[in-house]
N, C-alpha and C. Protein backbone atom coordinates (compact mmCIF):
# COMPACT_ATOMS: atom_id res chain seq x y z
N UNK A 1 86.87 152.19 99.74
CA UNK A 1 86.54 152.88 98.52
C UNK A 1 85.03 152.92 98.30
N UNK A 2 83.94 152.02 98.85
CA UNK A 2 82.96 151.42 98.42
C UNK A 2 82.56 152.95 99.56
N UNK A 3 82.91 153.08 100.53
CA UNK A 3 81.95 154.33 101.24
C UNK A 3 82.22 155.48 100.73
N UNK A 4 83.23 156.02 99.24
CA UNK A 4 83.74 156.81 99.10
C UNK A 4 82.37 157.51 97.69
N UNK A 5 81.33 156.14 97.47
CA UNK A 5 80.76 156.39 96.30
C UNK A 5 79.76 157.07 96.79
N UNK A 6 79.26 157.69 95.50
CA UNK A 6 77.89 158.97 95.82
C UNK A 6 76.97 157.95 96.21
N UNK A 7 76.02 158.74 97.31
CA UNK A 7 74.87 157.88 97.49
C UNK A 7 73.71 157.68 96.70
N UNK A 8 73.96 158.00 95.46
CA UNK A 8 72.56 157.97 94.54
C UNK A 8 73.50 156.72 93.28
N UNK A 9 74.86 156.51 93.56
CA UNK A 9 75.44 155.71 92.39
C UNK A 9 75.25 154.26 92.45
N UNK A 10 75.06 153.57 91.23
CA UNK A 10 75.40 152.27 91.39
C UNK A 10 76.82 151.77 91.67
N UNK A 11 77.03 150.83 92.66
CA UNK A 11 77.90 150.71 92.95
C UNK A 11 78.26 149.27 92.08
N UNK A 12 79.40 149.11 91.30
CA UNK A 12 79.71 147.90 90.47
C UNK A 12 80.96 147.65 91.16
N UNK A 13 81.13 145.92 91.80
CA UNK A 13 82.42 145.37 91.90
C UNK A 13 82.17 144.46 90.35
N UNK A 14 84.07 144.75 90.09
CA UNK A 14 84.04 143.58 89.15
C UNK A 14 85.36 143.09 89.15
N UNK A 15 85.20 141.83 89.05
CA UNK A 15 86.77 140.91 88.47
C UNK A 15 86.83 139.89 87.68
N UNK A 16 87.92 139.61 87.42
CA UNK A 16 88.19 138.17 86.31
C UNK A 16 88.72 137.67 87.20
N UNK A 17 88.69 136.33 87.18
CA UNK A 17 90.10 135.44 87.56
C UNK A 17 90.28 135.18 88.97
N UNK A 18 89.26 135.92 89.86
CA UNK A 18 89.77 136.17 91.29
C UNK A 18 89.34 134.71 91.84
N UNK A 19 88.47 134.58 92.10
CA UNK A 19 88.25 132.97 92.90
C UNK A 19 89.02 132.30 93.06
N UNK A 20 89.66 131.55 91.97
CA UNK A 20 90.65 130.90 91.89
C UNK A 20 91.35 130.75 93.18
N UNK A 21 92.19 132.25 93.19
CA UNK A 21 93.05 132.67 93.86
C UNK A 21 92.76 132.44 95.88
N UNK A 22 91.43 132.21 95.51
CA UNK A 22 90.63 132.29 97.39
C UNK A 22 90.88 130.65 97.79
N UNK A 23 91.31 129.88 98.23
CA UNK A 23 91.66 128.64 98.29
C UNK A 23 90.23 127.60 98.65
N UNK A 24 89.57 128.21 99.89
CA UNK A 24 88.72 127.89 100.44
C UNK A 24 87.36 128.27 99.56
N UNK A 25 85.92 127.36 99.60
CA UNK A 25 84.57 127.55 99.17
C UNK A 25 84.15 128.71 100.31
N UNK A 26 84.53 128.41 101.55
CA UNK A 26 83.72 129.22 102.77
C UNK A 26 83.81 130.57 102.62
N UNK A 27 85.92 130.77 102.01
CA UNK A 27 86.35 131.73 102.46
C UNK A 27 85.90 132.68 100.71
N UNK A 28 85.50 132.06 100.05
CA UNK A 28 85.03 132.72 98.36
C UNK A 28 83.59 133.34 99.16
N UNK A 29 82.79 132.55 99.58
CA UNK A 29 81.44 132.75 100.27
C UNK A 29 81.38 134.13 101.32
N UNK A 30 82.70 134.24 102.14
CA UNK A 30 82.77 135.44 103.03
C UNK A 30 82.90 136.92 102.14
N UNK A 31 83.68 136.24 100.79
CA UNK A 31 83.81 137.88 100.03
C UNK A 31 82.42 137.91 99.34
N UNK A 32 81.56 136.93 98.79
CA UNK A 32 80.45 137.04 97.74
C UNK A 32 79.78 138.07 99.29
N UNK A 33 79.49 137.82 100.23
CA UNK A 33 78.60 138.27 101.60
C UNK A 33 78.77 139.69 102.07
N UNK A 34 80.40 140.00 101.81
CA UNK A 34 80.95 141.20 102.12
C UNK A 34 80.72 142.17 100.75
N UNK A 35 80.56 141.86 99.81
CA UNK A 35 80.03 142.36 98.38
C UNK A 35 78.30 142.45 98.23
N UNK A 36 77.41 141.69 98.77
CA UNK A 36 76.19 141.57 98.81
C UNK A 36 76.14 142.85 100.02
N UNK A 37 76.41 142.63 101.24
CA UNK A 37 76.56 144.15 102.16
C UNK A 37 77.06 145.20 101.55
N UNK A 38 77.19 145.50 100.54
CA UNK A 38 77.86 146.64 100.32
C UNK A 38 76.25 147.21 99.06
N UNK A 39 75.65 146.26 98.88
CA UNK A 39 74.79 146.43 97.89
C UNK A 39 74.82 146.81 96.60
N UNK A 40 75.98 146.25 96.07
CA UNK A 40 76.87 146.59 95.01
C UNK A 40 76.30 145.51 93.75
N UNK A 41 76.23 145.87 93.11
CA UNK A 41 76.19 144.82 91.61
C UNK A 41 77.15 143.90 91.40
N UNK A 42 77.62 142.64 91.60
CA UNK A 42 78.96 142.21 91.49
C UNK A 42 78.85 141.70 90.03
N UNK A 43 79.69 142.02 89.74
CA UNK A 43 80.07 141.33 88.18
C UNK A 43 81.68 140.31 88.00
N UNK A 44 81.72 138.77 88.15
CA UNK A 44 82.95 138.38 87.51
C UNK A 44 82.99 137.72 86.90
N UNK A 45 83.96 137.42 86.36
CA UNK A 45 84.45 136.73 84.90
C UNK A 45 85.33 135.62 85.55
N UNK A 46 84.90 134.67 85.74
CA UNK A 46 85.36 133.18 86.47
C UNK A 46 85.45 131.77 85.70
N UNK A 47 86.15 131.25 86.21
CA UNK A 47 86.32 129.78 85.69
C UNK A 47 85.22 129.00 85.95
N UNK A 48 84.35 128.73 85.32
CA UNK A 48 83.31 127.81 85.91
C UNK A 48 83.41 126.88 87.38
N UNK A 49 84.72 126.29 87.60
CA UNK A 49 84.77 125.72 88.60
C UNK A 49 84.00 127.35 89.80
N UNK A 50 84.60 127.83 89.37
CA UNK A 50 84.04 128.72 91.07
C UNK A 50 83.07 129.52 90.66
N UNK A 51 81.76 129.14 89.72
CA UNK A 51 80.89 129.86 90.14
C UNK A 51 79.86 129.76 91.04
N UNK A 52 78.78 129.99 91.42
CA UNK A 52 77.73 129.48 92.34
C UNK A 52 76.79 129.06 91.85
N UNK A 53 76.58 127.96 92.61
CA UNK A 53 74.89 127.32 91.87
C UNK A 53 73.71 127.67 93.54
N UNK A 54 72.64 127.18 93.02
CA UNK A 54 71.77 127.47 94.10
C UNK A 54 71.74 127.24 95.52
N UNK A 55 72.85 126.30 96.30
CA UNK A 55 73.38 125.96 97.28
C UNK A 55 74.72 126.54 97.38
N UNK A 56 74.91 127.75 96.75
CA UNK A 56 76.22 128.51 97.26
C UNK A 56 77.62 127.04 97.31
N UNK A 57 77.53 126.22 96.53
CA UNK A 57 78.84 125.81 96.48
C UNK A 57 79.14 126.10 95.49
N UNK A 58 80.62 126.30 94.90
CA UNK A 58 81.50 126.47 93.60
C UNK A 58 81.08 125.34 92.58
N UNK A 59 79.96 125.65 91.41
CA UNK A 59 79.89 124.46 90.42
C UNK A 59 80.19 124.63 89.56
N UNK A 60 80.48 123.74 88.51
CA UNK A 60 81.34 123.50 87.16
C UNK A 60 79.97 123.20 86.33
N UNK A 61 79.81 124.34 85.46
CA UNK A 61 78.77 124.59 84.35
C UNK A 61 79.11 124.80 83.06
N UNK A 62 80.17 124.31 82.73
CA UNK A 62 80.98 123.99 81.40
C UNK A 62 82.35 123.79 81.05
N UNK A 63 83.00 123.36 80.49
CA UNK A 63 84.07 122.72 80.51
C UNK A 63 85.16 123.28 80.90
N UNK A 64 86.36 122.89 81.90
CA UNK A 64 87.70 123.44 82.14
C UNK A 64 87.72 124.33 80.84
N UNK A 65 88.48 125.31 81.40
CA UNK A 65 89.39 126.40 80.10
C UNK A 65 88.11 127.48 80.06
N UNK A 66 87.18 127.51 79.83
CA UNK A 66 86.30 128.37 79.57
C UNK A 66 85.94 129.09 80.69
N UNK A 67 85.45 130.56 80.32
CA UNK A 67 84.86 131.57 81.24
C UNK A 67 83.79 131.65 81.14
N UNK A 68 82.78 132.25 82.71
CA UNK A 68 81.38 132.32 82.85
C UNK A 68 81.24 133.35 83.24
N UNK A 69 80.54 134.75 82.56
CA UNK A 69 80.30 135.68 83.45
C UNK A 69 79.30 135.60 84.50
N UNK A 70 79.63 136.02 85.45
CA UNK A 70 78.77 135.90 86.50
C UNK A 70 78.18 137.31 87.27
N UNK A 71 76.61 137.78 87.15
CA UNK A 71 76.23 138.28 87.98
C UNK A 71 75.46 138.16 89.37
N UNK A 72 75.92 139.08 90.65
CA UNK A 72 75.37 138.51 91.88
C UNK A 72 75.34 137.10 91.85
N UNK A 73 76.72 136.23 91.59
CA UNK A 73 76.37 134.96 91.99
C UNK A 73 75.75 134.44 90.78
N UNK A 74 74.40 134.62 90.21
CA UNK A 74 74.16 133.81 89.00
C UNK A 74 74.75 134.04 87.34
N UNK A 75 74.66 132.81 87.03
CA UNK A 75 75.19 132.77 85.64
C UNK A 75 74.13 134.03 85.13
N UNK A 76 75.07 134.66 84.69
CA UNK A 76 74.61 136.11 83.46
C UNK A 76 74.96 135.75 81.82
N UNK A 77 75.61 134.82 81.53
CA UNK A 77 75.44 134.50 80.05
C UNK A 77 75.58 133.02 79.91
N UNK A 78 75.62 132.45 78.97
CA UNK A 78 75.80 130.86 78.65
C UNK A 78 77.32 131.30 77.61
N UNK A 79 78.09 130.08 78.37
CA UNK A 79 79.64 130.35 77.67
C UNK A 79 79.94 130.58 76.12
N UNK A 80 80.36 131.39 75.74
CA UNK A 80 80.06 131.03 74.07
C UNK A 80 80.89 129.54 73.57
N UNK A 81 81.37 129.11 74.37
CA UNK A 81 82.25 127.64 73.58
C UNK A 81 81.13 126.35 73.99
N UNK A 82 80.04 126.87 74.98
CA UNK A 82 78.61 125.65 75.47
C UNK A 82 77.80 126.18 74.05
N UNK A 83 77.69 127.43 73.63
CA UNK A 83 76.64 127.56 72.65
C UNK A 83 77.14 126.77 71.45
N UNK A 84 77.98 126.73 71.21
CA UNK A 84 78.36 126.68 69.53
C UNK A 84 78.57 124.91 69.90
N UNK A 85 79.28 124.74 71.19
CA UNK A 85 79.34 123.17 71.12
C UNK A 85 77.80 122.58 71.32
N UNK A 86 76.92 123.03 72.06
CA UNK A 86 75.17 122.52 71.90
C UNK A 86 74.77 122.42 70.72
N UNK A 87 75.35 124.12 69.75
CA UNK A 87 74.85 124.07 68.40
C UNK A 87 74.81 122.58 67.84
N UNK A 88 76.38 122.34 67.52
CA UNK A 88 76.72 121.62 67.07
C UNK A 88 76.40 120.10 67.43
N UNK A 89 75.97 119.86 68.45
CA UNK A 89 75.17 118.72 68.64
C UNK A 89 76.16 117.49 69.49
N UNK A 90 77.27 118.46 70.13
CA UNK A 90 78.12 117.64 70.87
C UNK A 90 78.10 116.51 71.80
N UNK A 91 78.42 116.08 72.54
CA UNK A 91 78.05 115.79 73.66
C UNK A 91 78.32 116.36 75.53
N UNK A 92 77.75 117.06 75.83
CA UNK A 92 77.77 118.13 77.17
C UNK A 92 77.68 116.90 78.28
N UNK A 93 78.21 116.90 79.23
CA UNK A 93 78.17 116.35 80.78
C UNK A 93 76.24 116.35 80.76
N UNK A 94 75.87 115.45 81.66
CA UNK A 94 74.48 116.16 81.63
C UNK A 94 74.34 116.59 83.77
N UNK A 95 75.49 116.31 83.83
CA UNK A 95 75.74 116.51 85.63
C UNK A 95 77.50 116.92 85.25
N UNK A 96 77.55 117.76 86.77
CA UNK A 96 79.23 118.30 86.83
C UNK A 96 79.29 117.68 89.00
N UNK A 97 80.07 117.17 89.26
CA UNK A 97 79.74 117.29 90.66
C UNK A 97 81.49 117.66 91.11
N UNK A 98 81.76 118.78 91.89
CA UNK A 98 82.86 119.13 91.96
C UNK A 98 83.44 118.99 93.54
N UNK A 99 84.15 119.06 94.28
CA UNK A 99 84.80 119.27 95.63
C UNK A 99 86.40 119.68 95.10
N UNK A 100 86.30 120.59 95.69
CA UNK A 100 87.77 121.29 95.56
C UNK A 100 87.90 121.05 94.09
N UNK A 101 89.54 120.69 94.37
CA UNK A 101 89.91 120.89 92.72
C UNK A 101 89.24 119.69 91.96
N UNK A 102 88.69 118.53 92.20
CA UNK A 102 88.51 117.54 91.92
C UNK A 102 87.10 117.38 91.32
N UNK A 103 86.95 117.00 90.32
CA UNK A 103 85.18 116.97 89.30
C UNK A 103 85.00 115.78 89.02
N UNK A 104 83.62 115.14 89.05
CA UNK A 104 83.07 114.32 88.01
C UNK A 104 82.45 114.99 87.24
N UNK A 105 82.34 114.11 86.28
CA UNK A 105 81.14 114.68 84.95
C UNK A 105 80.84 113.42 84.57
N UNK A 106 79.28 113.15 84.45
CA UNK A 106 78.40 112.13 84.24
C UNK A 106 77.98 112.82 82.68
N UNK A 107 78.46 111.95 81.97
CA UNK A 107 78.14 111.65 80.45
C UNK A 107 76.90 110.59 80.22
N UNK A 108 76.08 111.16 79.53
CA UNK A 108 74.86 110.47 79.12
C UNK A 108 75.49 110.11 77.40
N UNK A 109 75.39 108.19 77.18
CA UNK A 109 75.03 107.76 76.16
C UNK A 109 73.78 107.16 75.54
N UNK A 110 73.83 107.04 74.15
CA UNK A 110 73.14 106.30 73.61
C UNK A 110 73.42 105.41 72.74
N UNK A 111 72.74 104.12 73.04
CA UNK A 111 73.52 102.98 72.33
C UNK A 111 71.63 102.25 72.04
N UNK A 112 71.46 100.87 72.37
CA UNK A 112 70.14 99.90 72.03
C UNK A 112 69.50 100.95 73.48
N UNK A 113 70.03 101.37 74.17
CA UNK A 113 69.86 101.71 75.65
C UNK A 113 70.49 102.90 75.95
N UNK A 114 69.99 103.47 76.61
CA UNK A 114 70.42 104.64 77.44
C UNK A 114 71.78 104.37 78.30
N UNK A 115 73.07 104.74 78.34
CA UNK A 115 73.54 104.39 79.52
C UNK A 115 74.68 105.81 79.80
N UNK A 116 75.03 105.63 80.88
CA UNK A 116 76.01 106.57 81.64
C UNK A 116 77.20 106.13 81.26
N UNK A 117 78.35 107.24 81.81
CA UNK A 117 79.86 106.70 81.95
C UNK A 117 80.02 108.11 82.34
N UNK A 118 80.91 108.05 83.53
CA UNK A 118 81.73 108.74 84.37
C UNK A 118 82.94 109.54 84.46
N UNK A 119 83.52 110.74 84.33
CA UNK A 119 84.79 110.76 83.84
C UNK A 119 85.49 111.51 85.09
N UNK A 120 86.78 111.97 85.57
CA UNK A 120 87.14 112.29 86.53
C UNK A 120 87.89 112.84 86.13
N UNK A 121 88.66 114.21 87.16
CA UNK A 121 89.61 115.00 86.68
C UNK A 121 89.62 116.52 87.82
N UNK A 122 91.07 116.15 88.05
CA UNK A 122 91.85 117.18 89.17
C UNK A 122 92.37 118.55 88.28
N UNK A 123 91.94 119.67 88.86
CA UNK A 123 92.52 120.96 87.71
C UNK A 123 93.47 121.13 88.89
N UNK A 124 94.61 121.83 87.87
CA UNK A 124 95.78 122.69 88.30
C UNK A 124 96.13 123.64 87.95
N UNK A 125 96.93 124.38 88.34
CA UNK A 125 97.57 125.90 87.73
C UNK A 125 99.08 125.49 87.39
N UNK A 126 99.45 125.99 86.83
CA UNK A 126 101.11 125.80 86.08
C UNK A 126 101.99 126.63 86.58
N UNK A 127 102.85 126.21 86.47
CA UNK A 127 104.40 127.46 86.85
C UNK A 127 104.06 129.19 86.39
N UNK A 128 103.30 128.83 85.10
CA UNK A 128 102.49 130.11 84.18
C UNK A 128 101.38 130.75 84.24
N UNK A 129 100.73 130.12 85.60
CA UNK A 129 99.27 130.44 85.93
C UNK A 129 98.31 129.71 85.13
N UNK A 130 98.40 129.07 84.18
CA UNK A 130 97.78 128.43 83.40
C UNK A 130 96.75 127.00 83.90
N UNK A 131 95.38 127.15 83.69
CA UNK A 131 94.80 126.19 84.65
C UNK A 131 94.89 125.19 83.58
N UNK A 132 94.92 123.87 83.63
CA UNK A 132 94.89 122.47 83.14
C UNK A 132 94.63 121.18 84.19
N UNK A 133 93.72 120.20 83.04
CA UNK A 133 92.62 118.96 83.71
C UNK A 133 93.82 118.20 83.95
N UNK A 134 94.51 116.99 84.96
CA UNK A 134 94.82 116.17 84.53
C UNK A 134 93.63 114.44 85.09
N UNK A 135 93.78 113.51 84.44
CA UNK A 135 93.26 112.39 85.02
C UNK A 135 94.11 111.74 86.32
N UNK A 136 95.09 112.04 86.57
CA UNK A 136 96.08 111.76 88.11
C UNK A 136 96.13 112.03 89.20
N UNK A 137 95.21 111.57 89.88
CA UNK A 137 95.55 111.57 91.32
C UNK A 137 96.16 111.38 92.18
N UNK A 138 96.50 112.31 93.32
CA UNK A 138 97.48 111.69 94.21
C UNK A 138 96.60 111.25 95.83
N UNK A 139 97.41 110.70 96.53
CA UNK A 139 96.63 110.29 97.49
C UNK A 139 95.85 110.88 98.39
N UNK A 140 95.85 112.13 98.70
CA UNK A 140 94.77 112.74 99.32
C UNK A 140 93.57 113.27 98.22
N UNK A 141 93.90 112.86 96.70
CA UNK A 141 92.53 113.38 96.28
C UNK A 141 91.88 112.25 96.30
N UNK A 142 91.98 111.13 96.78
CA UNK A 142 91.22 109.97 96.59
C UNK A 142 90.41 109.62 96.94
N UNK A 143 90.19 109.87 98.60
CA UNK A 143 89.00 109.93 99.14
C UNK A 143 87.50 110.98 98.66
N UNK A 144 88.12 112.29 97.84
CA UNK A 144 87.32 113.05 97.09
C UNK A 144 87.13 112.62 96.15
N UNK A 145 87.67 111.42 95.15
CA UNK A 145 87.33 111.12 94.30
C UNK A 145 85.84 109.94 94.65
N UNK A 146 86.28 109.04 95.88
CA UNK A 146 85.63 108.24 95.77
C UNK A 146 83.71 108.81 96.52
N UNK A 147 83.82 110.46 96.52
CA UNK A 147 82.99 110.94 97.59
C UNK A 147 82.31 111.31 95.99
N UNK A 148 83.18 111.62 95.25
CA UNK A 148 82.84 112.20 94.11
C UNK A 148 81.61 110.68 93.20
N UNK A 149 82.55 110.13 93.07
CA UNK A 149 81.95 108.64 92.33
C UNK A 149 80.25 108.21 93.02
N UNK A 150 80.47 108.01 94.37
CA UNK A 150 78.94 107.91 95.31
C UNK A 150 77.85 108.93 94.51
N UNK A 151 78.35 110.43 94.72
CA UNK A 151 77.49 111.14 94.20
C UNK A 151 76.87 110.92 93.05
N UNK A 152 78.13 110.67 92.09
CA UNK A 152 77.57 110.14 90.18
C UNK A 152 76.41 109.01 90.41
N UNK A 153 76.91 107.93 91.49
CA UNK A 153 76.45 106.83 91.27
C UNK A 153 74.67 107.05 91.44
N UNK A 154 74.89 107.88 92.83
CA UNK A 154 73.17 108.14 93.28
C UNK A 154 72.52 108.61 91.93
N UNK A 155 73.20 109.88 91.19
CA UNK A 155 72.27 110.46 90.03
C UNK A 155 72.59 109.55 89.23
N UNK A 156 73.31 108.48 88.63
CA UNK A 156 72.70 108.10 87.54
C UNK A 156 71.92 106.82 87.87
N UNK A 157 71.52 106.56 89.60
CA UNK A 157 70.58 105.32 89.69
C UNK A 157 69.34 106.66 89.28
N UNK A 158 69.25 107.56 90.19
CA UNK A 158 68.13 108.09 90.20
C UNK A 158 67.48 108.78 88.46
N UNK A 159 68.78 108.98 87.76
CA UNK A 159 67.91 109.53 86.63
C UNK A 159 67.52 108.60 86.03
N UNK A 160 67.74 107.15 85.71
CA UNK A 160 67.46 105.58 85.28
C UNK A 160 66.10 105.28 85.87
N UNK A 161 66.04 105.76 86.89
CA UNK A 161 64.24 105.29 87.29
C UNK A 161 63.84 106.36 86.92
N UNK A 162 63.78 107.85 87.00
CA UNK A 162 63.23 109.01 86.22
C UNK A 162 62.37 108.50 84.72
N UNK A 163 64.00 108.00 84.01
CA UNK A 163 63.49 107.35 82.89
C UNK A 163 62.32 106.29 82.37
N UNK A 164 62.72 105.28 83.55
CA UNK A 164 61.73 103.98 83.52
C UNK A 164 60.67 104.71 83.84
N UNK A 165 60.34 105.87 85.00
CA UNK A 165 58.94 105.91 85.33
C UNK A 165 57.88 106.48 84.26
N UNK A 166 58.92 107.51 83.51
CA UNK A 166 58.28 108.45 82.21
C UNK A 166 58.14 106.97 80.81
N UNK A 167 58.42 106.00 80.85
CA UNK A 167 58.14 105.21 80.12
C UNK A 167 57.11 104.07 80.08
N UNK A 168 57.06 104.22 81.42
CA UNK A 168 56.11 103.36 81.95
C UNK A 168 54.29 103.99 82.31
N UNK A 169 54.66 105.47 82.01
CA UNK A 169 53.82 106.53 82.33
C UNK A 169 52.39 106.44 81.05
């Protein structure tokens, strides 16, 4: 269809919902590549889990349930449920680190001290298509969990000396 357009037109792909559906990161990466060759504008409307961050993996840039539009790959708006929850002075992940279905999110507190806490969580789809977090793992997500945890652990040693050094500065 894409050779069928005038040669002076912009050419727009667009979808909702589709990623999901691609099982594989590589094999999401072969259609973003086959859409970039076509020199097309891509426009979709995705679950945060599968959008792209600057290393072309699928990252989670705001909470399960919510949509991110996405152009060519980068975020094209900020979610409206991140605006009104920033408004409001919530508390946001200040890291998302994802592999497959499986996420951390590194929560920044404040108490006498600065400190972290970690949260974990496998998404699924329902009998209804319906995506939902649960905290339950089964045994092959475990080793992703614990690949997942390393990662948290490095950023929240490394943002802890960030801190100390700007204090000590």
């Amino acid at each position: 269809m894409a050779a069928q357009a005038p040669p002076d037109a912009t050419l727009v792909v667009f979808n909702t919902a589709l990623l999901g559906y691609i099982s594989f990161s590589n094999e999401r990466l072969v259609l973003a590549n086959a859409i970039a060759k076509l020199k097309a504008v891509w426009i979709s409307n995705e679950a945060p889990a599968f959008s792209f961050c600057e290393d072309e993996t699928p990252n989670a840039v705001c909470p399960i349930g919510q949509s991110l539009l996405v152009k060519n790959k980068e975020p094209w708006t900020e979610p409206a449920s991140q605006k009104k929850n920033a408004a409001a002075g919530s508390n946001l992940p200040v890291k998302t680190f994802r592999l497959g279905r499986i996420k951390a999110a590194v929560w920044e507190n404040e108490g006498e001290q600065k400190f972290y806490s970690v949260t974990f969580a496998r998404t699924y789809v329902d009998e209804a298509s319906h995506y939902h977090a649960t905290e339950n793992f089964g045994r092959d997500d475990l080793p992703l969990v614990a690949k997942l945890a390393d990662q948290a652990h490095t950023f929240i040693f490394e943002r802890l000396a960030e801190l100390k050094n700007k204090q000590s500065e």
